[in-house]
PDB file of N, CA and C in Angstrom:
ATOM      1  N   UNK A   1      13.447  -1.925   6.252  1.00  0.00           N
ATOM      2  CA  UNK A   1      12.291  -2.667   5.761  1.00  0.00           C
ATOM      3  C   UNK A   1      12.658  -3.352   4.439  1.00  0.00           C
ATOM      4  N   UNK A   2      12.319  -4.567   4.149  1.00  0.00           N
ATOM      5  CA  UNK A   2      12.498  -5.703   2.642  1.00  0.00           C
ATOM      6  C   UNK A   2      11.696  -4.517   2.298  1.00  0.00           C
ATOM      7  N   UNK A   3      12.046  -5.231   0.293  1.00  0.00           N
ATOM      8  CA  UNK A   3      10.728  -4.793  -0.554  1.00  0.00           C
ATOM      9  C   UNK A   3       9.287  -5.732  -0.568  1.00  0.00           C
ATOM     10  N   UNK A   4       9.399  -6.721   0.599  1.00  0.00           N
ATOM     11  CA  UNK A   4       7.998  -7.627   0.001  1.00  0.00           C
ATOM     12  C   UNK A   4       7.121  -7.184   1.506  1.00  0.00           C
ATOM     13  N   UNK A   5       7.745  -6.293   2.318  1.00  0.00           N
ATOM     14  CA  UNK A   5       6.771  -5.677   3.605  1.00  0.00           C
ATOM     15  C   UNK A   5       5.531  -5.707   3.293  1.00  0.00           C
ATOM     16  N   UNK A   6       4.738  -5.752   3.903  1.00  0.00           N
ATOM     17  CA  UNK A   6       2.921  -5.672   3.702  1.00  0.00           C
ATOM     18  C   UNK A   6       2.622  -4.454   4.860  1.00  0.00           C
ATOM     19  N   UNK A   7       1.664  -3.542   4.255  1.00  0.00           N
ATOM     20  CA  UNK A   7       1.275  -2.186   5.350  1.00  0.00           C
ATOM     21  C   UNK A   7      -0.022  -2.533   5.168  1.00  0.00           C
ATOM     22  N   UNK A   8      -0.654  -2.223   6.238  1.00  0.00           N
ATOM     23  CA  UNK A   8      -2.026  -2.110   6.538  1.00  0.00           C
ATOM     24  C   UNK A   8      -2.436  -0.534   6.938  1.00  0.00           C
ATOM     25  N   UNK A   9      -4.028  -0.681   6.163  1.00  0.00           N
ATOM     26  CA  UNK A   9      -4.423   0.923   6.309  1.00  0.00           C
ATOM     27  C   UNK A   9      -5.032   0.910   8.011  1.00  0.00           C
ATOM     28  N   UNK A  10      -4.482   1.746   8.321  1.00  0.00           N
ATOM     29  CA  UNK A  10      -5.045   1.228   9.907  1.00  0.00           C
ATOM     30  C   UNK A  10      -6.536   2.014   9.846  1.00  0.00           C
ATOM     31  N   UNK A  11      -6.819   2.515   9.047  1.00  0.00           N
ATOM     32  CA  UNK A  11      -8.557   3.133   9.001  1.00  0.00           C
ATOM     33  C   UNK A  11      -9.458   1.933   8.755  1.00  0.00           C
ATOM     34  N   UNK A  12      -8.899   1.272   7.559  1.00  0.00           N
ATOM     35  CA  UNK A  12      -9.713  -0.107   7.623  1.00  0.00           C
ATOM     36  C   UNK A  12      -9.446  -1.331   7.624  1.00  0.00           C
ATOM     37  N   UNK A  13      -8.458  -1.447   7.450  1.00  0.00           N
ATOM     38  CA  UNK A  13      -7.135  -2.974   7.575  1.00  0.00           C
ATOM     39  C   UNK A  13      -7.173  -3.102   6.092  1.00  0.00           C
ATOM     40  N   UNK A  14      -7.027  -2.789   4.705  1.00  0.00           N
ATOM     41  CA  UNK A  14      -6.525  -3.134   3.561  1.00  0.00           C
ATOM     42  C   UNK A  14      -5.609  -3.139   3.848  1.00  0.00           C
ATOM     43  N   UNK A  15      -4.964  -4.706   3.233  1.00  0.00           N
ATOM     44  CA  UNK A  15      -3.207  -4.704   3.336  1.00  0.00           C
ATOM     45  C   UNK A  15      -2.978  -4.562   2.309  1.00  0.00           C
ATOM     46  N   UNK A  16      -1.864  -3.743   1.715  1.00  0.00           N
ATOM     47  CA  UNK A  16      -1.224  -3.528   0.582  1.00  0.00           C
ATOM     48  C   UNK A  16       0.092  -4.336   0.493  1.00  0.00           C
ATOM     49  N   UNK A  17      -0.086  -5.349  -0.483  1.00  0.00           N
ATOM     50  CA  UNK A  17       0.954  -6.458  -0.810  1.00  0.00           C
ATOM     51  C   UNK A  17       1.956  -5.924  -1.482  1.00  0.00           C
ATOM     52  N   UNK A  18       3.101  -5.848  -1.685  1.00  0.00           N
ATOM     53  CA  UNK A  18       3.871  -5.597  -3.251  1.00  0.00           C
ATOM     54  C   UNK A  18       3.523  -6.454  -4.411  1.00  0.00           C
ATOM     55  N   UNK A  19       3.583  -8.087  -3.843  1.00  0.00           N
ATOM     56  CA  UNK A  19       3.894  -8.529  -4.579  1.00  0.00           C
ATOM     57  C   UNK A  19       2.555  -8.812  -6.141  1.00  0.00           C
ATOM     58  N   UNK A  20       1.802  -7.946  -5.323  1.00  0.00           N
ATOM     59  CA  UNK A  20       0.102  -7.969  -5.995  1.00  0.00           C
ATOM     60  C   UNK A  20      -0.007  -6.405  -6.219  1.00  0.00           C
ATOM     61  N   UNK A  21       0.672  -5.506  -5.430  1.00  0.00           N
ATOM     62  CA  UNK A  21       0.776  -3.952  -6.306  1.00  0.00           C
ATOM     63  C   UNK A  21      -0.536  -3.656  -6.188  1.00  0.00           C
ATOM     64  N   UNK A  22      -0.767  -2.343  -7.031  1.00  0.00           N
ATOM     65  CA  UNK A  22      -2.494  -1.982  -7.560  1.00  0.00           C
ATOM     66  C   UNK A  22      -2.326  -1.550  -8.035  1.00  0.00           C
ATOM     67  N   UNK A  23      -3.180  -3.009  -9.569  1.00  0.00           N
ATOM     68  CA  UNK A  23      -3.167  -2.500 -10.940  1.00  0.00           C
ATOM     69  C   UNK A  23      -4.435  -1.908 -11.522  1.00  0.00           C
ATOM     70  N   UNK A  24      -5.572  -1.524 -10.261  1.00  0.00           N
ATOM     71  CA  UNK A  24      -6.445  -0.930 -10.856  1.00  0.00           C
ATOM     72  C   UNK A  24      -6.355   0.453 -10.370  1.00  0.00           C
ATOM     73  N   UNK A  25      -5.108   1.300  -9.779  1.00  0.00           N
ATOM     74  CA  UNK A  25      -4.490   2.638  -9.597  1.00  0.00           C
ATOM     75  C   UNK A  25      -3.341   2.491 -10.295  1.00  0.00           C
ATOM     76  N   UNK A  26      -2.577   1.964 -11.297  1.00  0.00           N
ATOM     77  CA  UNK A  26      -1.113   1.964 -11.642  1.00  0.00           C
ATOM     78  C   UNK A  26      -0.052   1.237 -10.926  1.00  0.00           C
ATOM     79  N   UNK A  27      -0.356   0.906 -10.244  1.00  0.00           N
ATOM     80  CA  UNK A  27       0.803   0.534  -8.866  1.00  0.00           C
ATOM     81  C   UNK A  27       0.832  -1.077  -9.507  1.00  0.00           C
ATOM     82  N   UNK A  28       2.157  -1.139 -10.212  1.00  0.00           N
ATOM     83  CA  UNK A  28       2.584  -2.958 -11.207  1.00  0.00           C
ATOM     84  C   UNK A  28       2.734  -3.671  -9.272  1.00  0.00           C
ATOM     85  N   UNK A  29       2.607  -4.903  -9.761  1.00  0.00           N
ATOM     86  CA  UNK A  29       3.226  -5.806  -8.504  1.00  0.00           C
ATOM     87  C   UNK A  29       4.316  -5.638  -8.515  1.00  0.00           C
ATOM     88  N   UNK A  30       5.133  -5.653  -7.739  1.00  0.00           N
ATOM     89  CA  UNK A  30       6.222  -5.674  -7.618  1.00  0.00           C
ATOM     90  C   UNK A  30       6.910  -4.760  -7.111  1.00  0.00           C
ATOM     91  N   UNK A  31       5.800  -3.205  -6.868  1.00  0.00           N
ATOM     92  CA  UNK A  31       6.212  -2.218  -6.473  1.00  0.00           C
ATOM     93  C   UNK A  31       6.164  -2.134  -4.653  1.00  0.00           C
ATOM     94  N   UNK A  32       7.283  -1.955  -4.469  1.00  0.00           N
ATOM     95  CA  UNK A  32       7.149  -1.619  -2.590  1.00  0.00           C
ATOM     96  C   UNK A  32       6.493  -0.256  -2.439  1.00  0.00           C
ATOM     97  N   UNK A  33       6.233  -0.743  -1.137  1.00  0.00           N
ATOM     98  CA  UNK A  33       5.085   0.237   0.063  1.00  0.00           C
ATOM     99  C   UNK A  33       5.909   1.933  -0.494  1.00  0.00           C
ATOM    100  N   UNK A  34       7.507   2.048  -0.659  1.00  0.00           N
ATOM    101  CA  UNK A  34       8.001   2.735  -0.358  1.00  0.00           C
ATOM    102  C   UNK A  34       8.335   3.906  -1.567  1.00  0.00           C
ATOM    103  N   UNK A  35       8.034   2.871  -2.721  1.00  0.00           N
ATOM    104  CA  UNK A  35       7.855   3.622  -3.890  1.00  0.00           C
ATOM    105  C   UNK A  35       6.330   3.724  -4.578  1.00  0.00           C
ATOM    106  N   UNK A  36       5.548   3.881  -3.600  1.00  0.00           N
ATOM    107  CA  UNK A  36       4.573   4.184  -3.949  1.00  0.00           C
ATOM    108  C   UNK A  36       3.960   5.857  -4.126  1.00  0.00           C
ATOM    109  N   UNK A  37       3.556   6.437  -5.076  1.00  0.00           N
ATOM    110  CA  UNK A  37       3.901   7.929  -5.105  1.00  0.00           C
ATOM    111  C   UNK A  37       2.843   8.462  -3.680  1.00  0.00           C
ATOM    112  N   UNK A  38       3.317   9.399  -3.416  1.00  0.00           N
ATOM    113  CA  UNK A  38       2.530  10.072  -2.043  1.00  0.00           C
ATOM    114  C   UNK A  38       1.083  10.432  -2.052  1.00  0.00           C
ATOM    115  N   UNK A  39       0.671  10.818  -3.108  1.00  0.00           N
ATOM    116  CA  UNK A  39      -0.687  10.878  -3.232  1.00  0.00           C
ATOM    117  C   UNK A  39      -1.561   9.300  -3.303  1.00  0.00           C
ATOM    118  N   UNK A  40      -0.981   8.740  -3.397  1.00  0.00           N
ATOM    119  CA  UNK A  40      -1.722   7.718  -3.202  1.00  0.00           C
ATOM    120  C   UNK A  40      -3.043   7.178  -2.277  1.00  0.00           C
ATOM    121  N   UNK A  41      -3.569   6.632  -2.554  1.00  0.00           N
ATOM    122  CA  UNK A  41      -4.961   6.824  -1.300  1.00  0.00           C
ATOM    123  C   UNK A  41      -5.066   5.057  -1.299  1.00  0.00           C
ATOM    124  N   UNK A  42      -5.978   4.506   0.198  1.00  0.00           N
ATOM    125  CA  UNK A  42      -6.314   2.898  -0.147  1.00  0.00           C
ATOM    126  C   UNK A  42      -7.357   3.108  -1.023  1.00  0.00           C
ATOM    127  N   UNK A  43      -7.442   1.723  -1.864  1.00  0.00           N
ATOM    128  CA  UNK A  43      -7.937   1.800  -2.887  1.00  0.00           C
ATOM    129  C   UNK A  43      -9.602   1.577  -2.137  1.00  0.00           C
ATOM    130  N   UNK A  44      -9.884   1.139  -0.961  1.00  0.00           N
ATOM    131  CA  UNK A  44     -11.043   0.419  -0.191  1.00  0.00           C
ATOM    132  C   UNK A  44     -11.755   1.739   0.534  1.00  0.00           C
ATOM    133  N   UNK A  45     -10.778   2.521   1.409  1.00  0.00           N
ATOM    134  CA  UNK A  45     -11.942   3.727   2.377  1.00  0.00           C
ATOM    135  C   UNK A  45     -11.129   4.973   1.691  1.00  0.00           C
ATOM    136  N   UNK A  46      -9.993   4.963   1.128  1.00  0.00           N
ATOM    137  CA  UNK A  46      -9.503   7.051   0.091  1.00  0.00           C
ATOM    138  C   UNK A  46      -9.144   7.256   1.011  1.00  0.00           C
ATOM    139  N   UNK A  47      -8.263   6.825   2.294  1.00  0.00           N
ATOM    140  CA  UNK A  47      -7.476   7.538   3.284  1.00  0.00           C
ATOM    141  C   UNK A  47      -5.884   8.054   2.754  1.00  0.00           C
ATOM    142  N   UNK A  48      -4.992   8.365   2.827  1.00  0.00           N
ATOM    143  CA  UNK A  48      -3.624   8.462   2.302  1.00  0.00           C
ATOM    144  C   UNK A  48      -2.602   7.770   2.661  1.00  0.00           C
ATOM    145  N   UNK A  49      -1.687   7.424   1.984  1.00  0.00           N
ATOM    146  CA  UNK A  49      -0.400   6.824   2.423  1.00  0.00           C
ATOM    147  C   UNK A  49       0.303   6.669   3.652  1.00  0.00           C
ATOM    148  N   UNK A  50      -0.076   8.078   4.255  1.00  0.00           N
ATOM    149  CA  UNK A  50       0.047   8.336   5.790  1.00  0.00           C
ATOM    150  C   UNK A  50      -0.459   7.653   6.764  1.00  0.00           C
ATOM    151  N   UNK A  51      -1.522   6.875   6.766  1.00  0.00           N
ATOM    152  CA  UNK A  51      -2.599   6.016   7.431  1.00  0.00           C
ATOM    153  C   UNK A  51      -2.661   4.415   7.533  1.00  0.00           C
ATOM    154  N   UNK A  52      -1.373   4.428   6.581  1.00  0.00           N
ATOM    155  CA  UNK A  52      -0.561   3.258   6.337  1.00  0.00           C
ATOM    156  C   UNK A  52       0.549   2.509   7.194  1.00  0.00           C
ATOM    157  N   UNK A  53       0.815   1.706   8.064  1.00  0.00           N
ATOM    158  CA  UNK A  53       1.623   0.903   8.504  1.00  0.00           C
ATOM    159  C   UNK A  53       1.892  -0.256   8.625  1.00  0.00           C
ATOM    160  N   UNK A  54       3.365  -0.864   8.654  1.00  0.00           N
ATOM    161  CA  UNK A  54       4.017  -2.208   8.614  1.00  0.00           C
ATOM    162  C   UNK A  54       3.255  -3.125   9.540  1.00  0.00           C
ATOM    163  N   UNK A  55       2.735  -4.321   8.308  1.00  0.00           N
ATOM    164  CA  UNK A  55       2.622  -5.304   9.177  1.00  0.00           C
ATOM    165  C   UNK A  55       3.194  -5.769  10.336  1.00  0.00           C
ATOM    166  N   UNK A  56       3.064  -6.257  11.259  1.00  0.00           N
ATOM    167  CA  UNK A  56       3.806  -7.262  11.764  1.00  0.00           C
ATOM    168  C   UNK A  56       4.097  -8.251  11.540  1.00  0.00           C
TER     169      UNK A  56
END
């Protein structure tokens, strides 16, 4: 996988960009899907990282 991949929460479709990050959880732009710490939740429905997959 690049670092500019986009994952979607498949609970509600938030896509998580890198290149836009989330700076209202810490997460700078620029950060990939992959270094995102594990606790992480979508910022839209609080599901976990796990619930997360690669765009197509």
């Amino acid at each position: 996988m690049s670092d500019d991949q986009k994952y979607v929460c498949t609970v509600c479709g938030y896509v998580y960009d890198p290149a836009l990050g989330d700076p209202e959880h810490n997460i700078a732009p620029g950060t990939p899907f992959s270094q995102i710490p594990d606790d992480w939740c979508c910022p839209d429905c609080g599901v976990s990282k796990a619930d997360f997959e690669p765009m197509a």
